[in-house]
C-alpha atoms as a PDB file:
ATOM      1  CA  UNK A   1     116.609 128.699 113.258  1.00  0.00           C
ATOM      2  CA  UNK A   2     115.451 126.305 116.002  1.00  0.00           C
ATOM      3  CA  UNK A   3     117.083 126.051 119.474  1.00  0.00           C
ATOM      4  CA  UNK A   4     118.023 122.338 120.207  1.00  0.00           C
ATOM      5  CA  UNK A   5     114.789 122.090 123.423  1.00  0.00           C
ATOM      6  CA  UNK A   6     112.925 123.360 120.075  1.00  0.00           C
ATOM      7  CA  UNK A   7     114.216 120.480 117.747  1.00  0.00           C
ATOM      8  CA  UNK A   8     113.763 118.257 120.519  1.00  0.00           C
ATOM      9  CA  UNK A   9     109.974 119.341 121.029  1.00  0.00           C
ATOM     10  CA  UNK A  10     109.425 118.703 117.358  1.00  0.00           C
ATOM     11  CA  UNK A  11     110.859 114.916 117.216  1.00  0.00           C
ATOM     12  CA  UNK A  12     108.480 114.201 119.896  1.00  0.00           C
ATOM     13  CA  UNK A  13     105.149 115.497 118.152  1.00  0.00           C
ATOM     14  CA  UNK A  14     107.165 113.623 114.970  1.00  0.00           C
ATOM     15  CA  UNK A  15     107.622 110.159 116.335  1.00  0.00           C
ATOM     16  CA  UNK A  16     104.144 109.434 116.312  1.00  0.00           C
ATOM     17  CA  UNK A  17     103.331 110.679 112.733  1.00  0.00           C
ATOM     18  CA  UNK A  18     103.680 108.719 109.696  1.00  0.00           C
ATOM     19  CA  UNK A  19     105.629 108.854 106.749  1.00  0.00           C
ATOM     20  CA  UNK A  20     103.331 110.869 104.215  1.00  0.00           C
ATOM     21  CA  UNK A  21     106.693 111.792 101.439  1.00  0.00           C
ATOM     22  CA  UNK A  22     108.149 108.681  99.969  1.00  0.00           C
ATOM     23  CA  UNK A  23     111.204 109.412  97.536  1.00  0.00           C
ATOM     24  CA  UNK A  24     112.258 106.946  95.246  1.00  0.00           C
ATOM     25  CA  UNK A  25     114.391 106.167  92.545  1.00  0.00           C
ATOM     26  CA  UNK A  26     113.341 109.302  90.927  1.00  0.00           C
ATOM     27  CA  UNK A  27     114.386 111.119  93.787  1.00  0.00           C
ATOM     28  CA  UNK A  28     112.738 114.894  94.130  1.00  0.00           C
ATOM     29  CA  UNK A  29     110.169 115.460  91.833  1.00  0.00           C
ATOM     30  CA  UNK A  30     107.723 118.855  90.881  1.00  0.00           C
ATOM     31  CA  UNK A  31     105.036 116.536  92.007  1.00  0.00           C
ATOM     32  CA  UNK A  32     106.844 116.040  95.396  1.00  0.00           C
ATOM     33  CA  UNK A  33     108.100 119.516  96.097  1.00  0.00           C
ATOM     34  CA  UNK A  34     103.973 120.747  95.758  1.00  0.00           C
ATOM     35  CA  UNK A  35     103.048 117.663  97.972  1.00  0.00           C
ATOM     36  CA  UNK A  36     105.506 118.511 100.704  1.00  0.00           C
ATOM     37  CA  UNK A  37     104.287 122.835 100.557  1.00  0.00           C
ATOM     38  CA  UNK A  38     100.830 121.341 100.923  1.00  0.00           C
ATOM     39  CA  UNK A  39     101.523 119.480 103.397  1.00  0.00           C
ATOM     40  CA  UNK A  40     103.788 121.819 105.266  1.00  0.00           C
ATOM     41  CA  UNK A  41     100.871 124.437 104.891  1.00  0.00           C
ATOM     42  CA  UNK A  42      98.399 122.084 106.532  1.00  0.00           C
ATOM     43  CA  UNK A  43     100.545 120.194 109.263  1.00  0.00           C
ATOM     44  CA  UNK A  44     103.475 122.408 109.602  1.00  0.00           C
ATOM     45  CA  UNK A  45     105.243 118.929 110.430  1.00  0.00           C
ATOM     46  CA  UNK A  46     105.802 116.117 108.061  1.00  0.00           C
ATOM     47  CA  UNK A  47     107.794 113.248 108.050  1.00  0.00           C
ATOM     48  CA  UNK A  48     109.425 111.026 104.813  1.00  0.00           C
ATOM     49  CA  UNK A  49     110.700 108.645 103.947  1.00  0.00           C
ATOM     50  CA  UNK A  50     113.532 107.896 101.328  1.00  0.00           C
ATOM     51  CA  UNK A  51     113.210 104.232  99.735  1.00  0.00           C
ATOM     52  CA  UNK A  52     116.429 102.097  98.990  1.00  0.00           C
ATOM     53  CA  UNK A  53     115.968 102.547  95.527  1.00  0.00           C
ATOM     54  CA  UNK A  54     116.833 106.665  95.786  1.00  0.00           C
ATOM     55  CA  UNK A  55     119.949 107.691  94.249  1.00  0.00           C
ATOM     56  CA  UNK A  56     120.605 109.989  96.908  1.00  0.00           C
ATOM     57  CA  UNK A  57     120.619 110.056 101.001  1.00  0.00           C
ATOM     58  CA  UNK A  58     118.190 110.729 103.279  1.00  0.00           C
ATOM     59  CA  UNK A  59     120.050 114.106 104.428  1.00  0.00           C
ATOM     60  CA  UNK A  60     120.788 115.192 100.602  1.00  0.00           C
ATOM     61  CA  UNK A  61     116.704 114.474  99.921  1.00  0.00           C
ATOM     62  CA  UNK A  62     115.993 116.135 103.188  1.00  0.00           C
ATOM     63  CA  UNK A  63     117.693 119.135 102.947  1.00  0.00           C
ATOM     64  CA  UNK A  64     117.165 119.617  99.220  1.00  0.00           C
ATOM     65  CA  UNK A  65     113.263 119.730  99.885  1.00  0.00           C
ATOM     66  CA  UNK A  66     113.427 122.026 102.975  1.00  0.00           C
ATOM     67  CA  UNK A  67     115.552 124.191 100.775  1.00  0.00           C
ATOM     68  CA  UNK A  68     112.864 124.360  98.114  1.00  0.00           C
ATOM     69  CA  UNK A  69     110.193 124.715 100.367  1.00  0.00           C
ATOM     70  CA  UNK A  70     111.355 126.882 102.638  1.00  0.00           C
ATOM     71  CA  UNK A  71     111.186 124.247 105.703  1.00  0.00           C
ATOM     72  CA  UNK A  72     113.798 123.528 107.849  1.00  0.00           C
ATOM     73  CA  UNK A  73     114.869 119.874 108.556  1.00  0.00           C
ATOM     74  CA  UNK A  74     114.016 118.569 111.914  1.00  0.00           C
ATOM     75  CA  UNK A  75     115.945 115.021 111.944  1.00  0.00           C
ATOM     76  CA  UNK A  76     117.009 112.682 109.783  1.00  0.00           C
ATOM     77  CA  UNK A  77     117.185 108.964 111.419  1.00  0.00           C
ATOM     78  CA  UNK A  78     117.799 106.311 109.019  1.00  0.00           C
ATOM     79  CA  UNK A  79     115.698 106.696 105.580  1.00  0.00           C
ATOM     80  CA  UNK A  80     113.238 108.553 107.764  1.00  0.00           C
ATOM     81  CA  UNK A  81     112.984 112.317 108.042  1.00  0.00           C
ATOM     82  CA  UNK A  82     111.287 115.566 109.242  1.00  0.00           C
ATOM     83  CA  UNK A  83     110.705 118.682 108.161  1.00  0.00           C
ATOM     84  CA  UNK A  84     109.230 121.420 109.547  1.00  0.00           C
ATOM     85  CA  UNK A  85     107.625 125.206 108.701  1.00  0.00           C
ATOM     86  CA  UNK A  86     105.816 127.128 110.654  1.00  0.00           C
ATOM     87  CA  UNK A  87     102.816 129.069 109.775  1.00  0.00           C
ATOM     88  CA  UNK A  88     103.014 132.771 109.330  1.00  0.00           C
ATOM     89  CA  UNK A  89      99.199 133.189 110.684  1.00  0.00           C
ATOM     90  CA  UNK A  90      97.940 131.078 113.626  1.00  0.00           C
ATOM     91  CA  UNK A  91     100.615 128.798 114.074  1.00  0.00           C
ATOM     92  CA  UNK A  92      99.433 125.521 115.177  1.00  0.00           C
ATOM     93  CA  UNK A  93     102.491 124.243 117.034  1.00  0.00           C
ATOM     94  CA  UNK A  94     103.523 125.833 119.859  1.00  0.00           C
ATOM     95  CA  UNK A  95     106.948 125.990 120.177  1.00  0.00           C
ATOM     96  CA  UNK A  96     108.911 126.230 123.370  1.00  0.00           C
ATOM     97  CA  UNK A  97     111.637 129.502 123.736  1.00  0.00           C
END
């Protein structure tokens, strides 16, 4: 669980990433759900974006991935949002206590 100077920490490091997860009308996907554990396993942080056309909301998407990939949802602002997981060996973010 992350403290709230933790969360904080993270949306800074996020705001200057771009959107690598776009979910569409299709909304999660297999496809997706590997792209985002990937990604997680390389970054750690990832942002996404949900498209107009999804049949569900940003949150729903966001939290429905983080569940399935074991992540835990940093923000979600607007269609945008980020997840986070941190790396069992060698983190690469250092979090703040």
């Amino acid at each position: 669980m992350l403290s709230s100077k933790q969360r904080a920490y993270l949306r800074s490091l996020a705001n200057s990433e771009q959107p690598i997860l776009h979910a569409g009308k299709n909304g999660v996907s297999d496809a997706m759900l590997k792209q985002a554990d990937d990604a997680l396993a390389a970054r750690e942080l990832i942002k996404g974006r949900v498209l107009e056309s999804s049949p569900v909301t940003p949150r729903e998407l966001a939290e429905n991935i983080a569940a399935s990939v074991n992540a835990e949802v940093v923000q979600v602002i607007g269609r945008n949002f980020v997840l986070y997981r941190r790396r069992p060996k060698e983190p690469a973010i250092q979090l703040p206590r």
